[in-house]
C-alpha atoms as a PDB file:
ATOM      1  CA  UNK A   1      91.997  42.641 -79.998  1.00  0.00           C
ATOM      2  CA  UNK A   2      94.162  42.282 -83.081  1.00  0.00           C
ATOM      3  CA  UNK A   3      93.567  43.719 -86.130  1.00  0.00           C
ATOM      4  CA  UNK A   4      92.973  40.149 -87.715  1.00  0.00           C
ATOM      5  CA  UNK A   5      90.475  38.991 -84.987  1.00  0.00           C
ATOM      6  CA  UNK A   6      88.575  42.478 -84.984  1.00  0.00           C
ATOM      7  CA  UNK A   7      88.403  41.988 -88.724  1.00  0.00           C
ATOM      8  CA  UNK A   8      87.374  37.993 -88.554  1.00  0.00           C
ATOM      9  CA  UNK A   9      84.581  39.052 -86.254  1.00  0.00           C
ATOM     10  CA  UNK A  10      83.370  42.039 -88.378  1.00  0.00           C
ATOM     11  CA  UNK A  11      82.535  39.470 -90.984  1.00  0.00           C
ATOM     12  CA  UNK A  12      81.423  36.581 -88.446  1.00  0.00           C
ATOM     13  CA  UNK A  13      78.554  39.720 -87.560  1.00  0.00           C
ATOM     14  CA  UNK A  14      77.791  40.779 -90.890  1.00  0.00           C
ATOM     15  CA  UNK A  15      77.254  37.041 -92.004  1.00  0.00           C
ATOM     16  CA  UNK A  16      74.653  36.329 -89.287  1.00  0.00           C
ATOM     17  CA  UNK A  17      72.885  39.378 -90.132  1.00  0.00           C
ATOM     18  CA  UNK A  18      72.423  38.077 -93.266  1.00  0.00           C
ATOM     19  CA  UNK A  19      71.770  35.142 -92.789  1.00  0.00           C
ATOM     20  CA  UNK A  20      69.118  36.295 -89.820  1.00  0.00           C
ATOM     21  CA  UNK A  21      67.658  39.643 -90.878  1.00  0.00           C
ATOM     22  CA  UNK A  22      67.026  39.536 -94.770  1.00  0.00           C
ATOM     23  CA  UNK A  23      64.125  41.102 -94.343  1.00  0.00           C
ATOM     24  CA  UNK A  24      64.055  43.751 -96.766  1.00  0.00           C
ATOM     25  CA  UNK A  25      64.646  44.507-100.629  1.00  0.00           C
ATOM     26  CA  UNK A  26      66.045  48.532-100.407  1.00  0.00           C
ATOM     27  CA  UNK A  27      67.728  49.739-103.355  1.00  0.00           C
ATOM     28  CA  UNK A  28      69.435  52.496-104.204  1.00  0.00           C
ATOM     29  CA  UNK A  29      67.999  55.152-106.433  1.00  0.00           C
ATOM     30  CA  UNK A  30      64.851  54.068-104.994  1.00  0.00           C
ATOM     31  CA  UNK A  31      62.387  56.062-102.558  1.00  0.00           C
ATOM     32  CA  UNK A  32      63.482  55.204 -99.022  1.00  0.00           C
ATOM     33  CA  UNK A  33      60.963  53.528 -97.557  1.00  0.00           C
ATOM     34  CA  UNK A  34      58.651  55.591 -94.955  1.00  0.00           C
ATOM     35  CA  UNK A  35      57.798  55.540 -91.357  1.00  0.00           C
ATOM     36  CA  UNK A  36      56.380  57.348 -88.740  1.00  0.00           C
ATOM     37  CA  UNK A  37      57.895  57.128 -85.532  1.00  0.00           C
ATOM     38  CA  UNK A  38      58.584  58.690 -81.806  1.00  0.00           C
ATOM     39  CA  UNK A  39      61.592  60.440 -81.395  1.00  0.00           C
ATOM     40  CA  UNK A  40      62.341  60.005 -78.051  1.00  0.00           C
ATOM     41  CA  UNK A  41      64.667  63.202 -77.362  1.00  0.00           C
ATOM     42  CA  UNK A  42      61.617  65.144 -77.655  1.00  0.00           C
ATOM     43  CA  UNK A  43      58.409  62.511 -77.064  1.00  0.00           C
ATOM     44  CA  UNK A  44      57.192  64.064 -80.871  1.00  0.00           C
ATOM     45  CA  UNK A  45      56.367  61.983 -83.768  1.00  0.00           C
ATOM     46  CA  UNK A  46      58.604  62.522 -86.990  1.00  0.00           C
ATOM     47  CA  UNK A  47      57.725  60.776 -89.914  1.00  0.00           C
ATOM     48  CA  UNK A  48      61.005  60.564 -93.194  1.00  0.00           C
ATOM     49  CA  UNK A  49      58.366  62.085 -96.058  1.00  0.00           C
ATOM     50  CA  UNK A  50      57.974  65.209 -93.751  1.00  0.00           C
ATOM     51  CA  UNK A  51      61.514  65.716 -94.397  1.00  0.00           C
ATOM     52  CA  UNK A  52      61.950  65.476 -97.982  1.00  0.00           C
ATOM     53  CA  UNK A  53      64.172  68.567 -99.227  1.00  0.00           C
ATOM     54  CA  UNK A  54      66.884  67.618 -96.792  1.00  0.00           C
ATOM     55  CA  UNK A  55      69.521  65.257 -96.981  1.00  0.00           C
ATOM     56  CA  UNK A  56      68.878  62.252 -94.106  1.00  0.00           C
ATOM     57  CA  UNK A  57      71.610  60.179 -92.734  1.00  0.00           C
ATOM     58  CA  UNK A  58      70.072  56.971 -90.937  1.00  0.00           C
ATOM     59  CA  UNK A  59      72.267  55.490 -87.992  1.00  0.00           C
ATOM     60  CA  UNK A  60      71.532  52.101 -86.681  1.00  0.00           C
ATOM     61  CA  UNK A  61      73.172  52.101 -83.039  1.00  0.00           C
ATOM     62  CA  UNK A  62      73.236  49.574 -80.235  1.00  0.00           C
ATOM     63  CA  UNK A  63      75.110  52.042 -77.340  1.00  0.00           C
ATOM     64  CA  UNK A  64      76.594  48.339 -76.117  1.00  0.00           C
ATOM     65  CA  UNK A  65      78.420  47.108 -79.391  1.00  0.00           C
ATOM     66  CA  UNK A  66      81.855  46.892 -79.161  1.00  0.00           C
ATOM     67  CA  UNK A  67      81.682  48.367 -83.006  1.00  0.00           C
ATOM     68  CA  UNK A  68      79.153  50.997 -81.704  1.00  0.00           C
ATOM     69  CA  UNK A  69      81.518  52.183 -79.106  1.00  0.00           C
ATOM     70  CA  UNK A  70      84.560  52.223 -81.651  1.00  0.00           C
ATOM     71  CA  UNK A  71      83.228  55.434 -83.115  1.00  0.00           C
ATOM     72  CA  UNK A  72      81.376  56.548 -79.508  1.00  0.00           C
ATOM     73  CA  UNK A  73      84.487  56.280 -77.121  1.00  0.00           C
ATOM     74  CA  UNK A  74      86.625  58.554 -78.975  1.00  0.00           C
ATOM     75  CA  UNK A  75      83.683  61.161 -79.860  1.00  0.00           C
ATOM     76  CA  UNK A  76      83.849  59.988 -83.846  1.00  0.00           C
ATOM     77  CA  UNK A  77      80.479  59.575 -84.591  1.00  0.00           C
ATOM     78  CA  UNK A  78      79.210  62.424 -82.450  1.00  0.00           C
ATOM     79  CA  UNK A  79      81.290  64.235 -84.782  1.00  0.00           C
ATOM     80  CA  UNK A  80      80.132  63.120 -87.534  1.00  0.00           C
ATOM     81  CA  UNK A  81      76.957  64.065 -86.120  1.00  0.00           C
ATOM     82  CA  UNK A  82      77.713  67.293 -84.966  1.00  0.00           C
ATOM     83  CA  UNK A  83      79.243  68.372 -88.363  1.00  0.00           C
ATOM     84  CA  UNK A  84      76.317  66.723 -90.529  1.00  0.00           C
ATOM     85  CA  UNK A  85      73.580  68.430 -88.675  1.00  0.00           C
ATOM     86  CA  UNK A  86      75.378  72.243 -88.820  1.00  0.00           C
ATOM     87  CA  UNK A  87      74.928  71.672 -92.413  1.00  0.00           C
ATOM     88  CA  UNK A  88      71.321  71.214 -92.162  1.00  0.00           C
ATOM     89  CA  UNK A  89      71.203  67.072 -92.508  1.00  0.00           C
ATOM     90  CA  UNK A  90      68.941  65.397 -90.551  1.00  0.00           C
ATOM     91  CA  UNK A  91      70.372  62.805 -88.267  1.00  0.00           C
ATOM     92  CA  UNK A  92      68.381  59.632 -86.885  1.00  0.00           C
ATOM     93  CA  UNK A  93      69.580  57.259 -84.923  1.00  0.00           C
ATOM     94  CA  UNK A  94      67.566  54.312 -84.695  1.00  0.00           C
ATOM     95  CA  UNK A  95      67.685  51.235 -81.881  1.00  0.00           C
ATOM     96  CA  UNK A  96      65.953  48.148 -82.877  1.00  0.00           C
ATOM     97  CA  UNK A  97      67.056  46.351 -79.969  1.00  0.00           C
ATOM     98  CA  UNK A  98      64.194  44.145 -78.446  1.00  0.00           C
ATOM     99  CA  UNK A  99      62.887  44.147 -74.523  1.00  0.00           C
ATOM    100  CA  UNK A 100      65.344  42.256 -72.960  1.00  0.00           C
ATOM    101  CA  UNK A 101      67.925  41.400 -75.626  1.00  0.00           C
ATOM    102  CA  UNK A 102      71.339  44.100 -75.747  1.00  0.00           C
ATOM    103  CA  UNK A 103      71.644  47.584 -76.194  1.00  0.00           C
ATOM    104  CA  UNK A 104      67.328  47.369 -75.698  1.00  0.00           C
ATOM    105  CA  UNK A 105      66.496  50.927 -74.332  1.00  0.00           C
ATOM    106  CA  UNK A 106      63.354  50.665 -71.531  1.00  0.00           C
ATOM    107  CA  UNK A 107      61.965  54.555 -72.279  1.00  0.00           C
ATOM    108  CA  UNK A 108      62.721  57.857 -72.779  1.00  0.00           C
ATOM    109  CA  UNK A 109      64.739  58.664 -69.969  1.00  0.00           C
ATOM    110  CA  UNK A 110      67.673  55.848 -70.941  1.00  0.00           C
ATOM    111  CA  UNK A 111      67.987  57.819 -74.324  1.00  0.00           C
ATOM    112  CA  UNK A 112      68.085  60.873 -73.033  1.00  0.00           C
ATOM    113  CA  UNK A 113      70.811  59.446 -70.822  1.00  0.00           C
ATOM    114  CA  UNK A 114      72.892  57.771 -73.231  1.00  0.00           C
ATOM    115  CA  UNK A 115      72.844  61.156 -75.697  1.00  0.00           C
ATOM    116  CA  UNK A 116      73.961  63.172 -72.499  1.00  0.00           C
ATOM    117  CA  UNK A 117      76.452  61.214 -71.367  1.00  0.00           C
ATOM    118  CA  UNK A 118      78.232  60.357 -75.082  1.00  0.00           C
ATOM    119  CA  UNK A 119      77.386  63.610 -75.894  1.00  0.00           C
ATOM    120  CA  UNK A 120      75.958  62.465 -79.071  1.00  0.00           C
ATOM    121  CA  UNK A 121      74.288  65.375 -81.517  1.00  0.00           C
ATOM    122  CA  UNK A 122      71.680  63.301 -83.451  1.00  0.00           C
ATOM    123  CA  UNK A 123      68.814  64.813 -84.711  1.00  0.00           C
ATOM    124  CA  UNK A 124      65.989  62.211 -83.657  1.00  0.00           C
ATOM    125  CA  UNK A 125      66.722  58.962 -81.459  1.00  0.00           C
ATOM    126  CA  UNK A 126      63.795  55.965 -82.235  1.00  0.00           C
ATOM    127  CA  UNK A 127      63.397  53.254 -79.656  1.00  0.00           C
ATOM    128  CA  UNK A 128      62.669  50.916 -82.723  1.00  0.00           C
ATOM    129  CA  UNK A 129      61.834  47.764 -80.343  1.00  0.00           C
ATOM    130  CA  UNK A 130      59.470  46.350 -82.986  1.00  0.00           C
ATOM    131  CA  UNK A 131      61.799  46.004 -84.860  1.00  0.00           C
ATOM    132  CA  UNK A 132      59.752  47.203 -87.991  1.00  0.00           C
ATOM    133  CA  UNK A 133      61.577  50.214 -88.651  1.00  0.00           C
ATOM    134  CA  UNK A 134      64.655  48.143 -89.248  1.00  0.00           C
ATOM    135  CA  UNK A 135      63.411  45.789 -91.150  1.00  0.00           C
ATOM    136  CA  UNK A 136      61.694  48.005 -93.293  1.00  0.00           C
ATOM    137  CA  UNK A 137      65.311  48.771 -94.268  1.00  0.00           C
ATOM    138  CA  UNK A 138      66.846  45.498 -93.534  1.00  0.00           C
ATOM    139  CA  UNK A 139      69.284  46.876 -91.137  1.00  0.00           C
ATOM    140  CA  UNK A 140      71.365  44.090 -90.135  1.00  0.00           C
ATOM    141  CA  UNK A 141      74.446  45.552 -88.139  1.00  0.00           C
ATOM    142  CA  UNK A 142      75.256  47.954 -85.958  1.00  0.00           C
ATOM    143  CA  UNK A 143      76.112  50.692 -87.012  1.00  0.00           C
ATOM    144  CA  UNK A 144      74.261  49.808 -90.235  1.00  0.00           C
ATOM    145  CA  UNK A 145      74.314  53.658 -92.327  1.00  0.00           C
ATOM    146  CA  UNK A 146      71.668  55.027 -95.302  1.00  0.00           C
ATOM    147  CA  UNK A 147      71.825  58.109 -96.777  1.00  0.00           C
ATOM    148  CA  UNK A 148      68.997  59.702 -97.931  1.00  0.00           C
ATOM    149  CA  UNK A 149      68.932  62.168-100.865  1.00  0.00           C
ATOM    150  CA  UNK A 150      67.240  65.536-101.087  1.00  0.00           C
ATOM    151  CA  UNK A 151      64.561  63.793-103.154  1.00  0.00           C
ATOM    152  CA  UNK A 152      63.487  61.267-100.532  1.00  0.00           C
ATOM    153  CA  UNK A 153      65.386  58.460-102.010  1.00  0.00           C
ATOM    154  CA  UNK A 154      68.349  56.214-100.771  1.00  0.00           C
ATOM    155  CA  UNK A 155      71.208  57.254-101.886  1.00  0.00           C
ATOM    156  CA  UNK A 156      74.106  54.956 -99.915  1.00  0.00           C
ATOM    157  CA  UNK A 157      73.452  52.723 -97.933  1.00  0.00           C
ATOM    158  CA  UNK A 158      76.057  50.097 -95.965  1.00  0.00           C
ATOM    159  CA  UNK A 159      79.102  50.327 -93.761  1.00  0.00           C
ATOM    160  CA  UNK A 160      80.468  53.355 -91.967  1.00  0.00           C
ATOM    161  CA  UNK A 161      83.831  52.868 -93.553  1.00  0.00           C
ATOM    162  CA  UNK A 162      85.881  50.614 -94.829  1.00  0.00           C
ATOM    163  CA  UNK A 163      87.512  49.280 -91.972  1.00  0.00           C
ATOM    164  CA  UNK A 164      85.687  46.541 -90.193  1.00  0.00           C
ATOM    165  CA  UNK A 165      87.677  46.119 -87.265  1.00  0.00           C
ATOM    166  CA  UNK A 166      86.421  47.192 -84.063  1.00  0.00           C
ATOM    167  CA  UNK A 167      89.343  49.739 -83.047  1.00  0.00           C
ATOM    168  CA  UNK A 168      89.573  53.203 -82.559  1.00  0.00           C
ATOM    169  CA  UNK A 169      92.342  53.434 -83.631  1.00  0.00           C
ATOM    170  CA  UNK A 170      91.351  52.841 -87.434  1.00  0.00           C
ATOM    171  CA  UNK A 171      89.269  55.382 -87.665  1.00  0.00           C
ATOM    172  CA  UNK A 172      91.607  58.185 -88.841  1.00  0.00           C
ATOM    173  CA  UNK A 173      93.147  56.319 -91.700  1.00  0.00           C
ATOM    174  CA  UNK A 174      89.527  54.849 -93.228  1.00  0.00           C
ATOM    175  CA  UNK A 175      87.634  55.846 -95.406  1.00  0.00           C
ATOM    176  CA  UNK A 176      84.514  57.563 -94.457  1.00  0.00           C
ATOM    177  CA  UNK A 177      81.621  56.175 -96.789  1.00  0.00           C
ATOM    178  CA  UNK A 178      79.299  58.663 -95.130  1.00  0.00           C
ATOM    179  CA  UNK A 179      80.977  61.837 -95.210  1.00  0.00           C
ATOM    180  CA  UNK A 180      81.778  61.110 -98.653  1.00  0.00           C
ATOM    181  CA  UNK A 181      78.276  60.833 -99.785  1.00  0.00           C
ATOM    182  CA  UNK A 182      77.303  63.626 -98.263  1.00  0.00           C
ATOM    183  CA  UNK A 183      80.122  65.920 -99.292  1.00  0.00           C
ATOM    184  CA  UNK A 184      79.009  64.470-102.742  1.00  0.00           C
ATOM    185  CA  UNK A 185      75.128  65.275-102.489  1.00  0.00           C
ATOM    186  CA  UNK A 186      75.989  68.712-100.795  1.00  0.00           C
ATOM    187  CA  UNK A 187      78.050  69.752-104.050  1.00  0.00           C
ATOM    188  CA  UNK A 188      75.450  68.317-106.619  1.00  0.00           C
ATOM    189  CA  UNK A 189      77.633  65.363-107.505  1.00  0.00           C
ATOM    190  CA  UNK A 190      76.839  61.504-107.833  1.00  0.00           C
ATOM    191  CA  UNK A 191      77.771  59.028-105.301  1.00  0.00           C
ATOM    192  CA  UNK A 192      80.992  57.456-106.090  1.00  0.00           C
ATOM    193  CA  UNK A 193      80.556  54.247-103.695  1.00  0.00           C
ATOM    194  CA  UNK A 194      76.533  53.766-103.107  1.00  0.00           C
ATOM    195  CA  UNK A 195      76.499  50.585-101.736  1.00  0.00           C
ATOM    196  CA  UNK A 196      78.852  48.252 -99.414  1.00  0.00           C
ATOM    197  CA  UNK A 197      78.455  45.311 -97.219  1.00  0.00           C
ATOM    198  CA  UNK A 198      78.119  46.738 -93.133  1.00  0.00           C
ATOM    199  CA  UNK A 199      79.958  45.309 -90.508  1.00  0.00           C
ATOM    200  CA  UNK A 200      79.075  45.236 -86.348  1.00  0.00           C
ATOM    201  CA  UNK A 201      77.113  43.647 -84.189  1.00  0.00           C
ATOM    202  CA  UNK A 202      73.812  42.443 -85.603  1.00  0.00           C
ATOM    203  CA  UNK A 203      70.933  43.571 -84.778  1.00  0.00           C
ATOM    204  CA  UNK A 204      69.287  42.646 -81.710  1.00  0.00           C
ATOM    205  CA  UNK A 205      65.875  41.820 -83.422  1.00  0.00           C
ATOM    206  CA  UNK A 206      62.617  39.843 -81.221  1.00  0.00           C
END
């Protein structure tokens, strides 16, 4: 796929998701909205205001999106994972994926699965398959990324990076909205870039 097809299709995503799943009015500076849920690496419920005092990163993930698998095939975003979570962040993948439509997890046992064989190092995985969870936030891609501050309130939310295209091979020269507003909450400094527009595969709603 060429870099102008990958990138013609990013936006061909994100503009359904809008168009589809404008569900929710999230702002930044605002307290992120709260939910209980069951983690399904561990069958326990976690709910986001029992975490308040760490920094949260939310991941919306569909293992079957091409944009998904971008950052999953070459062991990016278990990285990121891996190197958020030593620092004491709290990382939660969440699949809103209905019963039957893609990426749609059918229990437990296909998440635990999918984190063994990806080797992913979230924190929490939520079979969101209401949907509610996401559009509490108003996810609308995936990945679709927030970042939660030590307060309990949303700090960046958006885009991975700034390279909607669905290569791998774009991944070392982007720029990692993420990282960056973690390294930036870590050190006691404001968010440079708090918002963007995400790009992926949109979410696979009911």
């Amino acid at each position: 796929m060429t870099h102008r097809i990958a990138r013609y299709v990013a936006i061909l995503f994100s503009s359904m998701c809008v168009a589809n799943a404008a569900m929710a009015d999230v702002k930044i500076g605002a307290p992120a909205p709260d939910f209980t849920a069951t983690d399904a690496m561990t069958g326990n419920d976690i709910s986001l205001s029992a975490l308040k005092g760490k920094l949260v990163v939310l991941e919306w993930n569909n293992p079957l999106c091409p944009f998904v698998k971008k950052f999953y095939s070459v062991s990016a975003m278990q990285t990121l994972q891996q190197n958020a979570t030593k620092k004491g962040v709290v990382w939660i993948s969440v699949n809103s994926s209905a019963e039957g439509k893609e990426g749609f997890m059918k229990d437990e046992a296909a998440v635990k699965d999918f984190i063994r064989e990806r080797a992913a190092h979230p924190t929490h995985y939520i079979r969101d398959t209401s949907g509610s969870i996401g559009k509490l936030y108003g996810a609308k891609t995936t990945p679709h990324m927030f970042v939660i501050d030590s307060k309990g309130k949303l700090a960046y939310m958006g885009a991975i990076d700034d390279t909607p295209t669905a290569d791998s091979a774009d991944i070392a020269t982007a720029k990692n909205y993420v990282t960056r507003a973690l390294h930036a909450l870590t050190e006691g400094e404001e968010v440079a870039v708090k918002s963007t527009q995400p790009y992926g595969c949109f979410v696979k709603y009911k």
